[in-house]
Protein backbone atom coordinates (compact mmCIF):
# COMPACT_ATOMS: atom_id res chain seq x y z
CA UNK A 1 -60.67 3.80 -11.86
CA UNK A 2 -61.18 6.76 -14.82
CA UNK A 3 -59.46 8.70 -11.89
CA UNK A 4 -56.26 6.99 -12.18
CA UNK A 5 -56.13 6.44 -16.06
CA UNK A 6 -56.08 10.27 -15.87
CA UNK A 7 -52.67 10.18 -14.08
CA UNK A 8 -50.74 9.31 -16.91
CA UNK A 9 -50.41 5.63 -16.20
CA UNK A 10 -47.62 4.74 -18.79
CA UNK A 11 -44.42 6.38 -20.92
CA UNK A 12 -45.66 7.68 -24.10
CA UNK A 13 -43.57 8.58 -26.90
CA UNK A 14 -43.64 10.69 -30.17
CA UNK A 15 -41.54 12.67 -33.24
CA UNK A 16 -41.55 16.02 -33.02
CA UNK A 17 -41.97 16.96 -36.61
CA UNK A 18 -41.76 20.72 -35.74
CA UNK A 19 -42.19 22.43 -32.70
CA UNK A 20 -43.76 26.56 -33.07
CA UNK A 21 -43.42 28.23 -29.36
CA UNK A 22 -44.70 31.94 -28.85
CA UNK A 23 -44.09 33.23 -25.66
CA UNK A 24 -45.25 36.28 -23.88
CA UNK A 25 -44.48 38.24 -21.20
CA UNK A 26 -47.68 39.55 -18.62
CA UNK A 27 -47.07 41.05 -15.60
CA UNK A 28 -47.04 38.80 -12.73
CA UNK A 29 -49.84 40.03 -10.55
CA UNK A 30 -52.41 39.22 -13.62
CA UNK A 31 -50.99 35.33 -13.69
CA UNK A 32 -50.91 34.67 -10.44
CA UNK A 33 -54.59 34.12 -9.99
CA UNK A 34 -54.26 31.47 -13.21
CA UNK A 35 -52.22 28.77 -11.58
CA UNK A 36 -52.53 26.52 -8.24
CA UNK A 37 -51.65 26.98 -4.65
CA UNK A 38 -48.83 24.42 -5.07
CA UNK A 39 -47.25 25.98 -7.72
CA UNK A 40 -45.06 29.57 -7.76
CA UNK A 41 -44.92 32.00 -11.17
CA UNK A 42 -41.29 31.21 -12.88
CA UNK A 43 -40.46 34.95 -13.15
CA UNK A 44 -37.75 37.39 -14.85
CA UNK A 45 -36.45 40.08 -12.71
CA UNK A 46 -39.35 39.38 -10.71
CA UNK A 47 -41.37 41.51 -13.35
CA UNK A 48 -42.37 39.28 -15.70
CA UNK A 49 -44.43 36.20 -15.80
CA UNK A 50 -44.61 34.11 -19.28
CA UNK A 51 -47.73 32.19 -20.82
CA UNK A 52 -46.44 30.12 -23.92
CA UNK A 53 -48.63 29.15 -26.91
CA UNK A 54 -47.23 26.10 -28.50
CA UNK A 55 -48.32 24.64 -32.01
CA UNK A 56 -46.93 21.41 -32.27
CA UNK A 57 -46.62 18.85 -35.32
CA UNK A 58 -46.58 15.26 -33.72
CA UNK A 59 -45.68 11.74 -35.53
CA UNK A 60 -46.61 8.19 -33.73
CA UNK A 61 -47.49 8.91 -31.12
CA UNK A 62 -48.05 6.03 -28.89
CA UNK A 63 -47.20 4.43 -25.42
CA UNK A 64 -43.58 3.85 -25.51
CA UNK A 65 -41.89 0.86 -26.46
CA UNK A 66 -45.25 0.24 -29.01
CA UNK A 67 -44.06 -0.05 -32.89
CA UNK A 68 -44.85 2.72 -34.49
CA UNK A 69 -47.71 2.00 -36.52
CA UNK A 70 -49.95 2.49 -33.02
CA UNK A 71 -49.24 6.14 -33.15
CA UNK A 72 -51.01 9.16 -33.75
CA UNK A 73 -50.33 11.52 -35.93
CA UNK A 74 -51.83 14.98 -34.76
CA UNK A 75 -51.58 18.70 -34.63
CA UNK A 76 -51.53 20.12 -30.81
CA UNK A 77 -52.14 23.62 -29.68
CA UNK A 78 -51.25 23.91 -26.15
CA UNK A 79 -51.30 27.51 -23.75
CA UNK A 80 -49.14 26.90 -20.52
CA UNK A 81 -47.76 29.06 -17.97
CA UNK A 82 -44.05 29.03 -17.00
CA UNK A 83 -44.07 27.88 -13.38
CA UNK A 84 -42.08 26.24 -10.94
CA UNK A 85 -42.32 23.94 -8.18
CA UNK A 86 -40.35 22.52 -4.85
CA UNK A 87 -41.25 18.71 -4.80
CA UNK A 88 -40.70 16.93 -1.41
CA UNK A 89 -36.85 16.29 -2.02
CA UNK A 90 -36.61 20.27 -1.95
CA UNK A 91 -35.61 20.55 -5.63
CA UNK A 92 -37.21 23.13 -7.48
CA UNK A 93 -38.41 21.88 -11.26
CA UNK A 94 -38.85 24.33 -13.74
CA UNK A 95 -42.15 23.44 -15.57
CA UNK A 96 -45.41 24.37 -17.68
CA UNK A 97 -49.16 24.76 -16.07
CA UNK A 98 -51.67 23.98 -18.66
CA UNK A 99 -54.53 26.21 -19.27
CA UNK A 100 -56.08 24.90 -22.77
CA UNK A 101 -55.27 21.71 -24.90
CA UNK A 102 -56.53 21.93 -28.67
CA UNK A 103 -56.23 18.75 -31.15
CA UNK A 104 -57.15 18.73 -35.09
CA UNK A 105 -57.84 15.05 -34.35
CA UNK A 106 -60.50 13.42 -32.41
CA UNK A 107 -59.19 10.16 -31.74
CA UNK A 108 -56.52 12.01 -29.68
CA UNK A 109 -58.78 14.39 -27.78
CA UNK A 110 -60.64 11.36 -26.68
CA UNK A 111 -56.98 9.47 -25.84
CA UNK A 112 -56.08 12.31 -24.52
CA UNK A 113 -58.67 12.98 -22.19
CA UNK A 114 -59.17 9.05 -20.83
CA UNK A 115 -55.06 9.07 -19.74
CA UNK A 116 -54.44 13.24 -19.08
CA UNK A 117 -56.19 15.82 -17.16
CA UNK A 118 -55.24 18.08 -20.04
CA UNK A 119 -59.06 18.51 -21.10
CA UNK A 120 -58.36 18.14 -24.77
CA UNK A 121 -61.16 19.91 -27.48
CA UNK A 122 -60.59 19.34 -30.78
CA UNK A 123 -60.43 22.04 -33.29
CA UNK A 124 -59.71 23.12 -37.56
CA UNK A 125 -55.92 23.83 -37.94
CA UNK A 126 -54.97 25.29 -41.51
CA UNK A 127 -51.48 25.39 -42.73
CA UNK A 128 -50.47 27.52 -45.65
CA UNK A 129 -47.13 28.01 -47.24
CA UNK A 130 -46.20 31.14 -48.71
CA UNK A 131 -43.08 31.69 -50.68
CA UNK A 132 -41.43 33.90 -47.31
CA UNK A 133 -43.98 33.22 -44.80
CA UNK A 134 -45.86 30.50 -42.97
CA UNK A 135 -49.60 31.05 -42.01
CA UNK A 136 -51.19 28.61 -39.61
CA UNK A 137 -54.70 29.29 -38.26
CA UNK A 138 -58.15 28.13 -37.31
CA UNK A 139 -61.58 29.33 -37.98
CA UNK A 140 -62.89 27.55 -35.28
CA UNK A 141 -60.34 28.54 -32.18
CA UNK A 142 -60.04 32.24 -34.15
CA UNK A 143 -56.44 32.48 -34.13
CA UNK A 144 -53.65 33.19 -36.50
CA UNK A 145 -49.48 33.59 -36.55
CA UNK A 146 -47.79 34.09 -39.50
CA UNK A 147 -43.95 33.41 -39.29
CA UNK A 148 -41.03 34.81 -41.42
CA UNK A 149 -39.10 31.70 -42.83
CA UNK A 150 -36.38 33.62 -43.38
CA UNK A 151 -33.91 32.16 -40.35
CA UNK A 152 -30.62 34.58 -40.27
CA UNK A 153 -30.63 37.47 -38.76
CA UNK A 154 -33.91 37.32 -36.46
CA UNK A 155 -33.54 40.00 -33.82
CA UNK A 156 -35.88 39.76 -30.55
CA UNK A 157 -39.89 41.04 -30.68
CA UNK A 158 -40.06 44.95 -30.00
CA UNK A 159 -40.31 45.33 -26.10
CA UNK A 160 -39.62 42.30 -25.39
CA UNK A 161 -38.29 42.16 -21.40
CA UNK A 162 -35.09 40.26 -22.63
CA UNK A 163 -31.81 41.94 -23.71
CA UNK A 164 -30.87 38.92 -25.98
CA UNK A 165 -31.79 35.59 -27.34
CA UNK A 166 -29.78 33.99 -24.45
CA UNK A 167 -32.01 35.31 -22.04
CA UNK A 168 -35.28 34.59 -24.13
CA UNK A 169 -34.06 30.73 -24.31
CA UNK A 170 -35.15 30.57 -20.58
CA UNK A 171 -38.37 30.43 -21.52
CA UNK A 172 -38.22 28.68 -24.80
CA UNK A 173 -40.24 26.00 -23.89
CA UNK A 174 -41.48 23.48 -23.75
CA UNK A 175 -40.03 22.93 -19.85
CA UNK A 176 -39.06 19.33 -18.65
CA UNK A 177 -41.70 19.32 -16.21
CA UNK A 178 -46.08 19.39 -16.54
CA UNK A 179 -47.82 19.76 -13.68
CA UNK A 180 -51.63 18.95 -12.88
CA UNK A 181 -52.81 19.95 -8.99
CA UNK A 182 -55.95 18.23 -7.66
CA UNK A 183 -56.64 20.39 -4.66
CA UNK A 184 -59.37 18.45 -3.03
CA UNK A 185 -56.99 16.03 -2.25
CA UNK A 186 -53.54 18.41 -2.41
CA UNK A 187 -52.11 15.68 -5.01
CA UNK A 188 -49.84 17.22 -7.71
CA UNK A 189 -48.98 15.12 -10.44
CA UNK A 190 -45.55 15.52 -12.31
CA UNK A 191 -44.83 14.61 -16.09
CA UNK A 192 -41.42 14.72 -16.67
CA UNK A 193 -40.73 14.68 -20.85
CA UNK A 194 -37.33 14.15 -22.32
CA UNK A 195 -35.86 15.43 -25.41
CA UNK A 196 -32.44 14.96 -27.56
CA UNK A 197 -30.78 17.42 -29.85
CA UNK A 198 -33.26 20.32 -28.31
CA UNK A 199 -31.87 23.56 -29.99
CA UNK A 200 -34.50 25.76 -30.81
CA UNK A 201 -33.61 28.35 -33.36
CA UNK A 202 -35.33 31.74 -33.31
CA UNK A 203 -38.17 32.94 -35.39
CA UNK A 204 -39.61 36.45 -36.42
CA UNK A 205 -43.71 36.36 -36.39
CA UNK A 206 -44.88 38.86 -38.86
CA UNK A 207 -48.49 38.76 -37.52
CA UNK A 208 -50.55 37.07 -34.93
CA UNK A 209 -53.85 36.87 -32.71
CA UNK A 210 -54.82 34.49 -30.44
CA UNK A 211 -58.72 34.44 -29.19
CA UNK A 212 -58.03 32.50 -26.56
CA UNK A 213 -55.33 34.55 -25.08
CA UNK A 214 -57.44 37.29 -25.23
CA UNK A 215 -59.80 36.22 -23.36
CA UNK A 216 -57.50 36.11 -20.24
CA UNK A 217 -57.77 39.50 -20.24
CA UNK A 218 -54.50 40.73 -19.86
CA UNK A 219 -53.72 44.46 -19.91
CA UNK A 220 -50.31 44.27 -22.53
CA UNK A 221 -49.04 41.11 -23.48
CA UNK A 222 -46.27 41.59 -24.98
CA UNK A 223 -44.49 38.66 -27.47
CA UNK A 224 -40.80 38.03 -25.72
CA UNK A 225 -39.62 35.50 -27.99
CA UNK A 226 -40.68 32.58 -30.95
CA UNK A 227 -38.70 29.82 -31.09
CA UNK A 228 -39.19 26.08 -33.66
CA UNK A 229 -37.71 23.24 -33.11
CA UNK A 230 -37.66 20.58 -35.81
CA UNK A 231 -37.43 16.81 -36.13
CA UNK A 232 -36.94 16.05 -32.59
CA UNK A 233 -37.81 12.94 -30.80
CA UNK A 234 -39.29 12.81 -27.40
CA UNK A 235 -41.12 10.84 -24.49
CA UNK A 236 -42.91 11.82 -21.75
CA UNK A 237 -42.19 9.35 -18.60
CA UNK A 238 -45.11 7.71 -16.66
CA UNK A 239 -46.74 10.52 -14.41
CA UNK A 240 -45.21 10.92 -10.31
CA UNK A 241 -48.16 11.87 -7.72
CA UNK A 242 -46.86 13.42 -4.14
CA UNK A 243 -48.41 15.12 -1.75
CA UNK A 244 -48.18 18.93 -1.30
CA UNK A 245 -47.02 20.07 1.87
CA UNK A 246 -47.34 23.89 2.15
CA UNK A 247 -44.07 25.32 3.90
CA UNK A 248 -45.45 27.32 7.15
């Protein structure tokens, strides 16, 4: 029974009060080892693969069609890998592998972790405003970004893998697809979420470091883009189980 509540058993929905994506580029043989049979690295030139760090403001949250006053409002840190996957119709989804969920709030961790596999800890998140620059960061997790608000002109992160910001908006994030693989029984599980009005504009980050990410042990990641989004609503749809069938 906890099995299935795990699966995502109903549509949830939320407001997107800002959306902070970093994304960086690792070369593909480290990643590979990070993600599940089922699912393949979504590359760039066959170089690159991309882990994403996402710091996300959410409003009411809250299964959808619920009034509002059920939600949650919570700060999410979430570190995904850009992957896709060929589901049983033969259509390849682009989507996100989870690798670490962090909440500021405890009543959502423990949501969280009764109707997702996303293994939710909960953790300090500090926000502070400077007059050009935003600084968000936790004692706790040990991380920190600090982001230029200034918003014309932003050119791409030095050595970045992209030549321009058309490229990098490949792997904005977040992806329409999550996926969650339970190989003893070769299940996958597919969360589609939808979005309106998704433009994310680019962002210059003066200054970061991310515990967690180093602890993956990477040998140069390098930042290939930072993107926000801002006052966007969203859903995520009930979660899809199939089978995986590897191709012989």
């Amino acid at each position: 029974m906890l099995a299935t509540l795990k699966n995502h058993p109903f549509a949830v929905e939320a407001h997107f009060e800002s959306s902070i994506v970093l994304t960086f580029a690792v070369r593909k043989e480290e990643v590979q080892d990070l993600i599940p049979e089922c699912l393949q690295l979504d590359t760039f030139k066959d170089k690159w693969a991309f882990v994403a760090i996402a710091m996300v403001q959410t409003k009411n949250l809250r299964p959808k069609g619920m009034p509002e006053y059920f939600g949650n409002d919570f700060f999410l840190i979430g570190y995904r890998v850009f992957v896709r996957y060929i589901n049983s119709a033969g259509k390849i989804l682009r989507g996100l592998y989870i690798l670490k969920s962090e909440t500021n709030k405890r009543r959502m961790a423990f949501a969280g972790n009764i109707f997702t596999h996303y293994n939710y800890t909960t953790t300090d998140i500090s926000q502070i405003e400077h007059t050009k620059a935003k600084e968000i960061n936790s004692i706790k997790s040990n991380f920190k970004v600090i982001i230029d608000k200034e918003e014309d002109g932003v050119s791409l992160p030095i050595d970045s893998p992209f030549a321009n910001w058309k490229e990098a908006r490949r792997f904005a994030g977040p992806l329409p697809f999550t996926f969650t693989y339970n190989e003893k029984t070769k299940e996958i599980l597919i969360i589609q979420g939808v979005r309106k009005n998704w433009k994310p504009s680019p962002i210059r980050i003066i200054d970061y470091d991310f515990s967690f990410l180093n602890t993956l042990d990477f040998e140069n990641p390098i930042l290939a883009n930072a993107f926000i989004i801002k006052n966007i609503p969203y859903h995520w749809k009930k979660g899809k189980i199939e089978l995986w069938k590897q191709s012989e």
